[in-house]
N, C-alpha and C. Protein backbone atom coordinates (compact mmCIF):
# COMPACT_ATOMS: atom_id res chain seq x y z
N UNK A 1 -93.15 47.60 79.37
CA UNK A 1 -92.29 47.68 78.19
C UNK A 1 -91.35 46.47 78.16
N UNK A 2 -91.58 45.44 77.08
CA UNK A 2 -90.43 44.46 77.07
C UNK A 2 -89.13 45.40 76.61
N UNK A 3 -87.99 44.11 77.73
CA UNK A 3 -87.22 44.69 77.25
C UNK A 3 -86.44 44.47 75.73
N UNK A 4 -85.31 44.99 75.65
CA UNK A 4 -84.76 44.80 74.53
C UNK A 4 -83.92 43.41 74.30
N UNK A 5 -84.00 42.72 73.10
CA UNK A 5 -83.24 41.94 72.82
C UNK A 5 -82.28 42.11 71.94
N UNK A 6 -81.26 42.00 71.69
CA UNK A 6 -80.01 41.89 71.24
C UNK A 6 -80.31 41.07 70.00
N UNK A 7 -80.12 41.38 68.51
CA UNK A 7 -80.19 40.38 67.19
C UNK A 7 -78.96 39.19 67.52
N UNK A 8 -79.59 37.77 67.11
CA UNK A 8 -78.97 36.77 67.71
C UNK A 8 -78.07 36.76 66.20
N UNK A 9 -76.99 36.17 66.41
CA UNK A 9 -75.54 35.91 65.14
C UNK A 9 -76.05 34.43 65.39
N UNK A 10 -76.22 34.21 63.62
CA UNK A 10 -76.50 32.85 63.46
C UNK A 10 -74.73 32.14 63.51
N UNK A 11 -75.34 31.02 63.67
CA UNK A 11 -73.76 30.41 63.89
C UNK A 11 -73.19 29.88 62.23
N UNK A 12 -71.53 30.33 62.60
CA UNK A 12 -70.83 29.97 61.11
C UNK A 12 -70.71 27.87 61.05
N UNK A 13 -69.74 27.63 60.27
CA UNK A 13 -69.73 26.41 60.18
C UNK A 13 -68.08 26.35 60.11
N UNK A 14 -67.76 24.81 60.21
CA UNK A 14 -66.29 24.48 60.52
C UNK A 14 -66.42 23.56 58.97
N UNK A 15 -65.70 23.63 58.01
CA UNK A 15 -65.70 22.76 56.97
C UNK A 15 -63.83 22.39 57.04
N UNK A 16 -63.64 21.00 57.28
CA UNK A 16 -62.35 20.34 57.42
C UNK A 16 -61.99 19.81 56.13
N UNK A 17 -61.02 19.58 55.55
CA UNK A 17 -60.39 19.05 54.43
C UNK A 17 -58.94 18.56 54.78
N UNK A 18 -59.12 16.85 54.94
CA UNK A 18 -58.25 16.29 54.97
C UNK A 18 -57.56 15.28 54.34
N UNK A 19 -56.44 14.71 54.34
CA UNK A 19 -56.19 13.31 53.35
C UNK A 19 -54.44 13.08 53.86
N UNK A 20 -53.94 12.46 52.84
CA UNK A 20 -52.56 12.45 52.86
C UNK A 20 -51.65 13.68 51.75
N UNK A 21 -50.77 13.45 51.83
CA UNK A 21 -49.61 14.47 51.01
C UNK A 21 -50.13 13.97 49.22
N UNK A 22 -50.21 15.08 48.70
CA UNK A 22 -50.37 15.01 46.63
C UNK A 22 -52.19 14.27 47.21
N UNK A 23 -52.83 15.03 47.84
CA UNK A 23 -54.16 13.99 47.65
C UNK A 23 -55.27 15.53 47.53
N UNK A 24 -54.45 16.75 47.23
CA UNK A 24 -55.40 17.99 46.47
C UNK A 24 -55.79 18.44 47.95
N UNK A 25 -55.77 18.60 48.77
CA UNK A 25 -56.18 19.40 50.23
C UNK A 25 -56.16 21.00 49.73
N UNK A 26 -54.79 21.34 49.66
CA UNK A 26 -54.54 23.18 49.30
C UNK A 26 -55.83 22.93 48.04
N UNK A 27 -55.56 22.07 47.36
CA UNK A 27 -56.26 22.76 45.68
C UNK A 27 -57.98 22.95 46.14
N UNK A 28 -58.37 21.74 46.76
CA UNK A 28 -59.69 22.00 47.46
C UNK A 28 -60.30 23.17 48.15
N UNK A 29 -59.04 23.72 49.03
CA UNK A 29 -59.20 24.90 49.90
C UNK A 29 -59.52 25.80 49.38
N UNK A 30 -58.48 26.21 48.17
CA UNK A 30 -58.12 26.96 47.06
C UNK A 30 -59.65 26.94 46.68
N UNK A 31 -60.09 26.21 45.86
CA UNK A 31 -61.46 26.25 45.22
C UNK A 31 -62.10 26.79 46.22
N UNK A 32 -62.49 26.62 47.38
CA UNK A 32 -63.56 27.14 48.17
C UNK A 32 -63.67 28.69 48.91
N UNK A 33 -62.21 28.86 48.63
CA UNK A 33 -61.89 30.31 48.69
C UNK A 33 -62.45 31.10 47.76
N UNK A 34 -61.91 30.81 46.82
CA UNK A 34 -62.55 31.65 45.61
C UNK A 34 -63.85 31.51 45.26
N UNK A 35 -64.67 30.26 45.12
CA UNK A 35 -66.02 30.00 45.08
C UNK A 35 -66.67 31.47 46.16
N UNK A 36 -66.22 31.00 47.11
CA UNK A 36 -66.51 32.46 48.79
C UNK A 36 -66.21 33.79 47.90
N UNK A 37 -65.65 34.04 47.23
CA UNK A 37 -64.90 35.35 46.89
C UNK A 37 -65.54 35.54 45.72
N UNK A 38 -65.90 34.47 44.77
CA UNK A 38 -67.13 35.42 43.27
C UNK A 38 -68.49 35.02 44.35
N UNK A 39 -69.05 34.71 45.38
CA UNK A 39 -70.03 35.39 46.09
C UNK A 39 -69.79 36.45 46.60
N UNK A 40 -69.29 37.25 46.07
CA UNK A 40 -68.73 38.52 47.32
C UNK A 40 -68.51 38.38 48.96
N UNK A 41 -68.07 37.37 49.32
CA UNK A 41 -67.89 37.09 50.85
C UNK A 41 -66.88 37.71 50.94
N UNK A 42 -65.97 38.13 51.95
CA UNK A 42 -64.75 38.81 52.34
C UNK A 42 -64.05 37.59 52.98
N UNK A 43 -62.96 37.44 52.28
CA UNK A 43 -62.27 36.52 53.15
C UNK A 43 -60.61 36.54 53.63
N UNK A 44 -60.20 36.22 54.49
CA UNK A 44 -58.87 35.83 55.08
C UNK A 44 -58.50 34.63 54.88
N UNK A 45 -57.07 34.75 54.61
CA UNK A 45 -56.21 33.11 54.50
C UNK A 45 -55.68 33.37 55.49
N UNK A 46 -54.64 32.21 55.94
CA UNK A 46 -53.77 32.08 57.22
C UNK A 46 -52.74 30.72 56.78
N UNK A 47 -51.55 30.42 57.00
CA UNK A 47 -50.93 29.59 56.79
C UNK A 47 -49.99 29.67 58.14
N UNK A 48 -49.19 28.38 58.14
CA UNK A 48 -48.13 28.29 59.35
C UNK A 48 -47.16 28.90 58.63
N UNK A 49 -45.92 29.49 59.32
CA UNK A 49 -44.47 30.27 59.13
C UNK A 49 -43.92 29.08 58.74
N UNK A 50 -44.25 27.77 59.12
CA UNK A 50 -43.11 26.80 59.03
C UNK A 50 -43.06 26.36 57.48
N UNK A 51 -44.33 26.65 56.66
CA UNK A 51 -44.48 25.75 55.35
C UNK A 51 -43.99 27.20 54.18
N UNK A 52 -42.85 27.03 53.76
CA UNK A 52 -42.54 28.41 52.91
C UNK A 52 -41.89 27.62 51.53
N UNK A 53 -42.63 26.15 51.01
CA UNK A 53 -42.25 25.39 50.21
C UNK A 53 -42.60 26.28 48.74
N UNK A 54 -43.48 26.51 48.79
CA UNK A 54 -43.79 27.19 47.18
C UNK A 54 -44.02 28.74 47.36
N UNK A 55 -44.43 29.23 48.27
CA UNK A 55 -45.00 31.15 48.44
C UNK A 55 -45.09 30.98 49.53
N UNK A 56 -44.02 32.36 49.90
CA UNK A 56 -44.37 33.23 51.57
C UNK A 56 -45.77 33.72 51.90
N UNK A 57 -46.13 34.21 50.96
CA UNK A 57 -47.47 35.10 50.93
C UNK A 57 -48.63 34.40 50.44
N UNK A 58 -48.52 33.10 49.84
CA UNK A 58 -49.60 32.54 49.15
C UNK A 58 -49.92 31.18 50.18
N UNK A 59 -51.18 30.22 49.91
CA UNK A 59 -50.92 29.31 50.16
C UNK A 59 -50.78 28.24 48.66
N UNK A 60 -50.41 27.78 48.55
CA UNK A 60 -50.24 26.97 46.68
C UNK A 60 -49.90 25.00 46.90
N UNK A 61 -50.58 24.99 45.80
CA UNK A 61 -51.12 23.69 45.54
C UNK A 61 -49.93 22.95 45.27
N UNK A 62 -49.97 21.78 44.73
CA UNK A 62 -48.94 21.09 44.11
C UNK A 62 -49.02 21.04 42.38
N UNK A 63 -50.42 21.36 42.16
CA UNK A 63 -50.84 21.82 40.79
C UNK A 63 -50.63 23.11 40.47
N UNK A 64 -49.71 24.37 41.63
CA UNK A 64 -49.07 25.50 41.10
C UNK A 64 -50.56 26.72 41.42
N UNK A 65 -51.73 25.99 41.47
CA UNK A 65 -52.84 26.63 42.34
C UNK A 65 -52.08 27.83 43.39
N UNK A 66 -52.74 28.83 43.61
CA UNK A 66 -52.42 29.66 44.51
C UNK A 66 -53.68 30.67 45.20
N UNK A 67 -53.45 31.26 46.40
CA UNK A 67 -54.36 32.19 46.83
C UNK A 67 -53.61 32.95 48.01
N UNK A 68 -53.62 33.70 47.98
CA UNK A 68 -52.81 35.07 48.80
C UNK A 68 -53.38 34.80 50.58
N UNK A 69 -51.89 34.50 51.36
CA UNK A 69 -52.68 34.25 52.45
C UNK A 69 -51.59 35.08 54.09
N UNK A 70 -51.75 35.09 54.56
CA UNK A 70 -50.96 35.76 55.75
C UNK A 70 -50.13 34.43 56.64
N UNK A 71 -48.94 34.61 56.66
CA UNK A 71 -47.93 33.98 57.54
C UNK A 71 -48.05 34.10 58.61
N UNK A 72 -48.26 32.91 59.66
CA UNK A 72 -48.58 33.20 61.37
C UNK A 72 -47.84 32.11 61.52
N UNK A 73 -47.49 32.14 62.81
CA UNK A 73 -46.37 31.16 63.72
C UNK A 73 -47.24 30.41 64.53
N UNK A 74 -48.25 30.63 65.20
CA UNK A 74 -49.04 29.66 66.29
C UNK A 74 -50.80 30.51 65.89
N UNK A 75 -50.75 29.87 66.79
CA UNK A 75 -52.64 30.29 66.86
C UNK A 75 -52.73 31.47 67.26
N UNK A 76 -52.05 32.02 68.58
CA UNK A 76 -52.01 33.43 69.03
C UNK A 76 -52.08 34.66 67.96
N UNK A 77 -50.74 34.21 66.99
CA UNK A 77 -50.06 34.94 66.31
C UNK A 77 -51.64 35.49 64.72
N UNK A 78 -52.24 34.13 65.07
CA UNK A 78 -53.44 34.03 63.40
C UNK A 78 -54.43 35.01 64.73
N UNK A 79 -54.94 34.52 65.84
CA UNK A 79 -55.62 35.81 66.26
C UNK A 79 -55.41 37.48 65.80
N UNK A 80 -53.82 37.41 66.61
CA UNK A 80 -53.50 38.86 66.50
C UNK A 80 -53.99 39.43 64.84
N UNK A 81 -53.23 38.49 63.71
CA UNK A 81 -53.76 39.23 62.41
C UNK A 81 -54.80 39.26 62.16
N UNK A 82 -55.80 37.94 62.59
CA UNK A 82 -57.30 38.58 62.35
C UNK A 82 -58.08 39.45 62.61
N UNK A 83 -57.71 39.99 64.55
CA UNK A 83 -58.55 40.39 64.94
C UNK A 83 -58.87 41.98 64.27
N UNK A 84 -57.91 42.88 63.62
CA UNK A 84 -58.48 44.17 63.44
C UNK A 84 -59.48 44.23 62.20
N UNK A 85 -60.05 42.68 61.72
CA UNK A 85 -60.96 42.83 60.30
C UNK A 85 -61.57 41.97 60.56
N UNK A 86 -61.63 41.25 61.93
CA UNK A 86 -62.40 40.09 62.27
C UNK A 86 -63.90 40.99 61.84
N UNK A 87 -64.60 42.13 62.10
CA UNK A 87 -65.75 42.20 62.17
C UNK A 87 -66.48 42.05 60.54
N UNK A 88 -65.32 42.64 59.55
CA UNK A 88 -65.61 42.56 58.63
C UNK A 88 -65.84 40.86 57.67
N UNK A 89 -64.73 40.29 58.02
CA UNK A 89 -64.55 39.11 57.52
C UNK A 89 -65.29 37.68 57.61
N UNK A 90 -65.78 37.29 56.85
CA UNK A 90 -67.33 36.39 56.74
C UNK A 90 -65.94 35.12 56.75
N UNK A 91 -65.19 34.99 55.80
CA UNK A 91 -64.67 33.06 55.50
C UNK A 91 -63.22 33.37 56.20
N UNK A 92 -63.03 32.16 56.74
CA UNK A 92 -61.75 31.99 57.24
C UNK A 92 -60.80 31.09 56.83
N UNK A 93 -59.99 30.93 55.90
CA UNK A 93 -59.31 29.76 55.32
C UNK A 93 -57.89 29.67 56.41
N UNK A 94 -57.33 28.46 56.19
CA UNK A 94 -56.42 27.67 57.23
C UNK A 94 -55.44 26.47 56.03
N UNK A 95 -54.63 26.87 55.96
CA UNK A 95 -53.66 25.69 55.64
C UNK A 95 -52.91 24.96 56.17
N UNK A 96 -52.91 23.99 56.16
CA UNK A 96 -51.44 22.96 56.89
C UNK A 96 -51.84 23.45 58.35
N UNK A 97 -53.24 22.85 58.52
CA UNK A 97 -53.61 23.32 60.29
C UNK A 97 -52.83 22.20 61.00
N UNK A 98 -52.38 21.22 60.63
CA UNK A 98 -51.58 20.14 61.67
C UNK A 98 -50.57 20.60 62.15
N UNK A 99 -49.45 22.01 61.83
CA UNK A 99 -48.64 22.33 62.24
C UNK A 99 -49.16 23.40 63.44
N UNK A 100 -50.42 24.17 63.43
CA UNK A 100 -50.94 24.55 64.32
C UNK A 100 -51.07 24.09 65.75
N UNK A 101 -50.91 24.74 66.76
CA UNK A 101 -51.18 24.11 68.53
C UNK A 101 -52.93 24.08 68.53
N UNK A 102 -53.25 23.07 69.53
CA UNK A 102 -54.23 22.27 69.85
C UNK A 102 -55.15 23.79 70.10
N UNK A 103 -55.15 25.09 71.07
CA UNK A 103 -55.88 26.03 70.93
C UNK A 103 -56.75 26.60 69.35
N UNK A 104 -55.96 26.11 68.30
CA UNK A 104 -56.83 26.34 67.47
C UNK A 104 -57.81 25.69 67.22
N UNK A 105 -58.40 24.72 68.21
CA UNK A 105 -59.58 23.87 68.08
C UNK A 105 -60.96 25.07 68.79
N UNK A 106 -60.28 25.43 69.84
CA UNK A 106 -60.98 26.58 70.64
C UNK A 106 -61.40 27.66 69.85
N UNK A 107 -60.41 28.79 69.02
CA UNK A 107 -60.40 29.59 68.58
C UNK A 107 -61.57 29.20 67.46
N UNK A 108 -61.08 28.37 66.89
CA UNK A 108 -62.06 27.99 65.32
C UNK A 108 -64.02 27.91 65.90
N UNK A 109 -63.88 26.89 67.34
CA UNK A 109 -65.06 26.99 67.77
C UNK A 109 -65.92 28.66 68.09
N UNK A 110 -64.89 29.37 68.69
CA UNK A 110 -65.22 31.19 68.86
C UNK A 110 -65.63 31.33 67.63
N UNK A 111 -64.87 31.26 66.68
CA UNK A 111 -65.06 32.10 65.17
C UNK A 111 -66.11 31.59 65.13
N UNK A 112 -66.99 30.28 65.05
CA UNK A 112 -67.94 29.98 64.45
C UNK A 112 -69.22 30.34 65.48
N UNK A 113 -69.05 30.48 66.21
CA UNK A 113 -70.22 31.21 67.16
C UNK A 113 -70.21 32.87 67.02
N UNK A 114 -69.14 33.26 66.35
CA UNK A 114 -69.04 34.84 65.67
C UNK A 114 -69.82 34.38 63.96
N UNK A 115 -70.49 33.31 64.00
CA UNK A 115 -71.07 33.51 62.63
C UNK A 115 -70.01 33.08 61.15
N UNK A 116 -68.48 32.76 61.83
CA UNK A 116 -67.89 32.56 60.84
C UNK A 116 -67.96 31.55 59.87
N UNK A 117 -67.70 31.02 58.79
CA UNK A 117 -67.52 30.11 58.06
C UNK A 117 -65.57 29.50 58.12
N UNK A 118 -65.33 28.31 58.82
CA UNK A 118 -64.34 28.53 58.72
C UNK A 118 -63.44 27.39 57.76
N UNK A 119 -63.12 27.20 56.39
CA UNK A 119 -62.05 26.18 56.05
C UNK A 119 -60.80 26.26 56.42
N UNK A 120 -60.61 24.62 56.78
CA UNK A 120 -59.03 24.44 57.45
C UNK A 120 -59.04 23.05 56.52
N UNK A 121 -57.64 23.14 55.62
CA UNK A 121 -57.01 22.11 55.21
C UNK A 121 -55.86 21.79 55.93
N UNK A 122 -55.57 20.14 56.11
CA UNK A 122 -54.40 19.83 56.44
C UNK A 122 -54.19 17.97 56.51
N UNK A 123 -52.94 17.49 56.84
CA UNK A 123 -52.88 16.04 57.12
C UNK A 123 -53.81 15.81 58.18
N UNK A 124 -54.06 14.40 58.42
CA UNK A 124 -54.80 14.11 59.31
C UNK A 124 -53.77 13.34 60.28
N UNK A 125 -52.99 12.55 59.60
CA UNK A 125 -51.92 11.54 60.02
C UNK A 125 -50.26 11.94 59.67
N UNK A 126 -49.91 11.37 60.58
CA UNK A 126 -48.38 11.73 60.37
C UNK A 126 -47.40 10.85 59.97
N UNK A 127 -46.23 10.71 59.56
CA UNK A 127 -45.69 9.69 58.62
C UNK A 127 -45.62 8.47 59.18
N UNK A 128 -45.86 8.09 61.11
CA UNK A 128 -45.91 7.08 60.79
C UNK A 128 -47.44 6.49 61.08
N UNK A 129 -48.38 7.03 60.61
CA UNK A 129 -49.35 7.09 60.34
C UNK A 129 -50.44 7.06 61.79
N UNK A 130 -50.16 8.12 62.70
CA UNK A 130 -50.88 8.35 63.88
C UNK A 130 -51.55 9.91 63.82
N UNK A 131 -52.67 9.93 64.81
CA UNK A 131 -52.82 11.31 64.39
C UNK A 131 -52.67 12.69 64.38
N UNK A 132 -52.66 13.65 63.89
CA UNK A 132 -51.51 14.80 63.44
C UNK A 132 -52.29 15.98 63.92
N UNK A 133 -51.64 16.80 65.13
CA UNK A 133 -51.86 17.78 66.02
C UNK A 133 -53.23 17.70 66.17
N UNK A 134 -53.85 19.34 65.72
CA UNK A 134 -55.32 19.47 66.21
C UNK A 134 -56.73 19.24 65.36
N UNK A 135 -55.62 18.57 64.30
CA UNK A 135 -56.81 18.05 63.03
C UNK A 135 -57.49 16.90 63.66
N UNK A 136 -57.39 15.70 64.39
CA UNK A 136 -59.29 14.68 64.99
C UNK A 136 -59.99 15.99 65.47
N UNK A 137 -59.06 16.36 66.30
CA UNK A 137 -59.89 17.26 67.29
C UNK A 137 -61.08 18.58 66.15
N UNK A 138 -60.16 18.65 65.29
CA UNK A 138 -60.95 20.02 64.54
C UNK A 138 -62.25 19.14 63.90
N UNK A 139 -61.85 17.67 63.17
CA UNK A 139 -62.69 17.03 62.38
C UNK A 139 -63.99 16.60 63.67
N UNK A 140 -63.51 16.28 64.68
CA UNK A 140 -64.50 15.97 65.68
C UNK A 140 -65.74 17.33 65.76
N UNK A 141 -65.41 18.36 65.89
CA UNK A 141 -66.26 19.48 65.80
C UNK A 141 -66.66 19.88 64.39
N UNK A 142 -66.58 19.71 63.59
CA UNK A 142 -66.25 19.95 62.48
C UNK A 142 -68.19 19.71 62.28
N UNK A 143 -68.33 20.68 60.96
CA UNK A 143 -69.79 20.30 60.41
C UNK A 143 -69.62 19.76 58.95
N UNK A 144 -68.67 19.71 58.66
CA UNK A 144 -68.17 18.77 57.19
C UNK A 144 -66.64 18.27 57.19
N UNK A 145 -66.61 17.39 57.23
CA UNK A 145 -65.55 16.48 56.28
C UNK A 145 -65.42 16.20 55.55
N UNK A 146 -64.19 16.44 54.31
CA UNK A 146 -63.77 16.07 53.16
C UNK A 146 -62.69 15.04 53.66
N UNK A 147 -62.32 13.76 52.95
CA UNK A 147 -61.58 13.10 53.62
C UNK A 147 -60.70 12.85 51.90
N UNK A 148 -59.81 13.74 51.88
CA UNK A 148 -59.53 12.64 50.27
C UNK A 148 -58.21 11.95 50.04
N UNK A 149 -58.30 11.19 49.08
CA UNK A 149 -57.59 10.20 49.02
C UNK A 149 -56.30 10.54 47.52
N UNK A 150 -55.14 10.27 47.86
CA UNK A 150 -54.18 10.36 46.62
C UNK A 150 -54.04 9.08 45.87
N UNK A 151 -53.00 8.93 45.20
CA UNK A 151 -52.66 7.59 44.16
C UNK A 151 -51.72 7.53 45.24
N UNK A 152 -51.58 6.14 45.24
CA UNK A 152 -50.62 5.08 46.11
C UNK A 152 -49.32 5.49 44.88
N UNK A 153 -48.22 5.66 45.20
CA UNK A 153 -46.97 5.47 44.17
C UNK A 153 -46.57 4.62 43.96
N UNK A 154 -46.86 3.65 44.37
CA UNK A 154 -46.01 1.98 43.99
C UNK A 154 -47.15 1.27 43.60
N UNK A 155 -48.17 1.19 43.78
CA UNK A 155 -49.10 0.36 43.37
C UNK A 155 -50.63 0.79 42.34
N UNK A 156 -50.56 1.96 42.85
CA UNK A 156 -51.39 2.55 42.10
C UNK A 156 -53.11 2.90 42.29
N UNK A 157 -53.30 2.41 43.37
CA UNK A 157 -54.38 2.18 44.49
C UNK A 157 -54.69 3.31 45.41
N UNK A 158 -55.88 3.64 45.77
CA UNK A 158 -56.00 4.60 46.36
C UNK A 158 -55.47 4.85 47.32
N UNK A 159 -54.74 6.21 47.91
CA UNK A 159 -53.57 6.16 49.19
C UNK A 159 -54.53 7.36 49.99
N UNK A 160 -54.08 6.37 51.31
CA UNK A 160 -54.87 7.43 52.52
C UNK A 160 -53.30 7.86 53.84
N UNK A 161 -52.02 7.38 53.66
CA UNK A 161 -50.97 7.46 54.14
C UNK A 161 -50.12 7.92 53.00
N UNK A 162 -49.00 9.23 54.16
CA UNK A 162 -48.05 9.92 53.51
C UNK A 162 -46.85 8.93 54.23
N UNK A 163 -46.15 8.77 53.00
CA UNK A 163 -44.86 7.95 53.20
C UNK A 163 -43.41 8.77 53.34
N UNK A 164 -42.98 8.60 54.35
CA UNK A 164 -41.90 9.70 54.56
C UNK A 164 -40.42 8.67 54.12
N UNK A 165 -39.59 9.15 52.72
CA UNK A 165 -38.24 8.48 52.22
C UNK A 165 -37.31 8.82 53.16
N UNK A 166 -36.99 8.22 53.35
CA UNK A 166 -35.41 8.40 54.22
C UNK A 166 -35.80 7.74 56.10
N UNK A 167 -34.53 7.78 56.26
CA UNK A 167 -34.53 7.79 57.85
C UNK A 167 -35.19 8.59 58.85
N UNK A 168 -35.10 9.61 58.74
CA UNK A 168 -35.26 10.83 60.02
C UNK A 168 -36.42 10.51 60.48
N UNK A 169 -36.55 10.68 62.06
CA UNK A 169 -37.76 10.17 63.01
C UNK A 169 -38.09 11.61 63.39
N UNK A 170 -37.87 12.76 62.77
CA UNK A 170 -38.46 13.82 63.19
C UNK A 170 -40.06 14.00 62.84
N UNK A 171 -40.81 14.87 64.05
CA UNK A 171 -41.93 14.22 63.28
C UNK A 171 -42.48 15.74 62.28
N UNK A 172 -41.51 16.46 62.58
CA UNK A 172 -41.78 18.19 61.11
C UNK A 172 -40.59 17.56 60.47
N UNK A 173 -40.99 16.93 59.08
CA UNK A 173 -39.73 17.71 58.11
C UNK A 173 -40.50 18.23 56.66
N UNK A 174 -40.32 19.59 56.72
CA UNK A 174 -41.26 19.96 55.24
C UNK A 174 -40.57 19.28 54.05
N UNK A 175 -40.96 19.13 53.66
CA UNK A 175 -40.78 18.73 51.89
C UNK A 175 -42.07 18.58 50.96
N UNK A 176 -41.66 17.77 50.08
CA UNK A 176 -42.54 17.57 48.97
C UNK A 176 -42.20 15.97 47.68
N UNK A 177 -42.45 16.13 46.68
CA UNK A 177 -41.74 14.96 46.03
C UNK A 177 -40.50 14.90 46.03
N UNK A 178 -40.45 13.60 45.96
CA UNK A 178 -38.45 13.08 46.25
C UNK A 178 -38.41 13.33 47.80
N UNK A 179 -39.16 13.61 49.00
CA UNK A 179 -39.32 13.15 50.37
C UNK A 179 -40.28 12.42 51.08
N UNK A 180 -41.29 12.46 50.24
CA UNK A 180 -42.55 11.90 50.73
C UNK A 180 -43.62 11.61 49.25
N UNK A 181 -43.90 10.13 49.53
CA UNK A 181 -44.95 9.71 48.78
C UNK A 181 -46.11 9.61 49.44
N UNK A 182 -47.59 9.63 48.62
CA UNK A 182 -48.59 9.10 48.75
C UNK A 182 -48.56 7.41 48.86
N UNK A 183 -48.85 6.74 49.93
CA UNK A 183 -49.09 5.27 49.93
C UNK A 183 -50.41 4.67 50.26
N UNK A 184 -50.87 3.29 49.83
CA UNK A 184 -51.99 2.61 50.25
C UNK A 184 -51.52 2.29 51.36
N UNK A 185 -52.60 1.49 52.34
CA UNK A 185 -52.50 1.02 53.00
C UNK A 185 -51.62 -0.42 53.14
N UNK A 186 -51.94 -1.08 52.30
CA UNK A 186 -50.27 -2.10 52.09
C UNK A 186 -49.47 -1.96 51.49
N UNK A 187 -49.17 -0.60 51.02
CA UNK A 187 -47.62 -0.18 50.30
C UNK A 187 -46.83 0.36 51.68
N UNK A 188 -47.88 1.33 52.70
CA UNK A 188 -47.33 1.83 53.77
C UNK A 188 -46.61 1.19 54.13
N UNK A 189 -44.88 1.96 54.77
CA UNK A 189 -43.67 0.77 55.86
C UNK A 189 -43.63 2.32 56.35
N UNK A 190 -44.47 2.64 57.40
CA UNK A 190 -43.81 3.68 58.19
C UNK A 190 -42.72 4.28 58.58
N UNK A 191 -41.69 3.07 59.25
CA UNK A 191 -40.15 2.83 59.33
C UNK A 191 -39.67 2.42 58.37
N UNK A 192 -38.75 3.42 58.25
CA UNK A 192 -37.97 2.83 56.65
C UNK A 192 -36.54 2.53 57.45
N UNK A 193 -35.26 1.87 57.23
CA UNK A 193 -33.91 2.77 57.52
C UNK A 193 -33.51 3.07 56.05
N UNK A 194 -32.26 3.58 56.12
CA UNK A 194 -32.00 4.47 55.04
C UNK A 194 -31.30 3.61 53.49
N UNK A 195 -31.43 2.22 53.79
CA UNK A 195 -31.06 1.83 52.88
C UNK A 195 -32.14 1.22 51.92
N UNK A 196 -33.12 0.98 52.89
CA UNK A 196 -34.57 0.78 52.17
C UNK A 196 -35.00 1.47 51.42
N UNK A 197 -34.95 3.44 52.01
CA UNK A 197 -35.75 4.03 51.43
C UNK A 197 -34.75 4.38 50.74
N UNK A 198 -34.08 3.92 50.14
CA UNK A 198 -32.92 4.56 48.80
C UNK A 198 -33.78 3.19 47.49
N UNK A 199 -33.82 2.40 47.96
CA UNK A 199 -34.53 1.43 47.05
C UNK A 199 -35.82 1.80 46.43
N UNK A 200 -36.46 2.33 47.16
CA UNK A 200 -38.06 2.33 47.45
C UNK A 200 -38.55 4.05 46.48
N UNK A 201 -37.71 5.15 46.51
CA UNK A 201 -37.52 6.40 45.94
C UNK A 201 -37.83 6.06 44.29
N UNK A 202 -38.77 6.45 43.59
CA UNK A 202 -39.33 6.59 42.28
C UNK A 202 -39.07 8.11 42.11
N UNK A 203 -38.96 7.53 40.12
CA UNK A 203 -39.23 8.91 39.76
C UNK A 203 -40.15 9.68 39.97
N UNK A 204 -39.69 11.57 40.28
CA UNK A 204 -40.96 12.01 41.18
C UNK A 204 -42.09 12.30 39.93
N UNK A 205 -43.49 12.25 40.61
CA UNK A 205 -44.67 12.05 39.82
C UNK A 205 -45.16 13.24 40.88
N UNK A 206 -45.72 13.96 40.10
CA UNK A 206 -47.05 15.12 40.83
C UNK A 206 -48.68 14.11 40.97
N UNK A 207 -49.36 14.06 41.78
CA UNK A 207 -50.35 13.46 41.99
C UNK A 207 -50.55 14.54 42.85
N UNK A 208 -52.33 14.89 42.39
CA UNK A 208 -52.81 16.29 42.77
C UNK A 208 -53.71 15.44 43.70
């Protein structure tokens, strides 16, 4: 009598979506959520505690886009809420994964050997344009990359760097327009001091 084999779980996929700040990441995510959701897939959002710029409960675009998602503090914390619907839940969405710890490179790899499908949007680079937590690492495993690009604000050229106004060398400060522009690559001045970036501050423009 052979013995028994166990039905093998085909493996999920890691789909990454990255760029700079106003370059549509959430709105992308956003779309692929819902695309997942009129297939009848079951899905979970997840966002960091730290980003509470537009909705506690949502994750939302800069185009006012939205999709209902659960507040977690670290990676541990997105386990704990997944795990009591993990069996049910086919898509896994992720926002602003750069504020996430490096274990969520691990975890995302588990999910996808559980068959998951998992999207994670976030920066790739950080303002002064190096790279930003566990996003190479996620894009390195990753079975798709979206890499997209915003409008440069001063020149008008395609921007792959978020330009942080003002002084502060912190490397978290949330904001949005009127703190951070989209820049090209030769508009980028990583280091600003504070009298520069009082010069350099345009009227704010939404660029999705």
């Amino acid at each position: 009598m052979q013995p028994h084999t166990p039905a093998r779980t085909e493996p999920g996929r890691i789909e990454v979506i990255v760029g700079p700040m106003f370059s549509g990441k959430s709105e992308e995510l956003i779309r692929r959520l819902k695309r997942a959701r009129i297939a009848r897939q079951r899905v979970a959002c997840f966002k960091p505690d730290i980003d509470l710029r537009y909705h506690r409960t949502a994750i939302a675009s800069h185009s006012s886009q939205t999709h209902e998602a659960t507040t977690v503090a670290n990676t541990e914390r997105l386990k704990e809420a997944l795990h009591p619907q993990l069996a049910e839940i086919e898509v896994v969405g992720i926002d602003e994964a750069q504020f996430f710890d490096d274990s969520l490179v691990a975890y995302a790899l588990d999910l996808v050997h559980l068959g998951k499908r998992i999207l994670i949007a976030g920066l790739d680079t950080t303002f002064t344009g190096e790279p930003f937590g566990p996003i190479p690492a996620l894009m390195a495993v990753s079975d798709e990359v979206a890499k997209l690009s915003a409008v440069c604000m001063v020149c008008g050229a395609p921007a792959i760097h978020t330009q942080r106004l003002g002084s502060s060398q912190e490397l978290v400060v949330v904001g949005a327009a009127g703190v951070y522009e989209a820049r090209c690559r030769a508009c980028f001045r990583p280091y600003l001091d504070e009298n520069e970036s009082e010069q350099l501050i345009l009227p704010a423009v939404e660029i999705l």
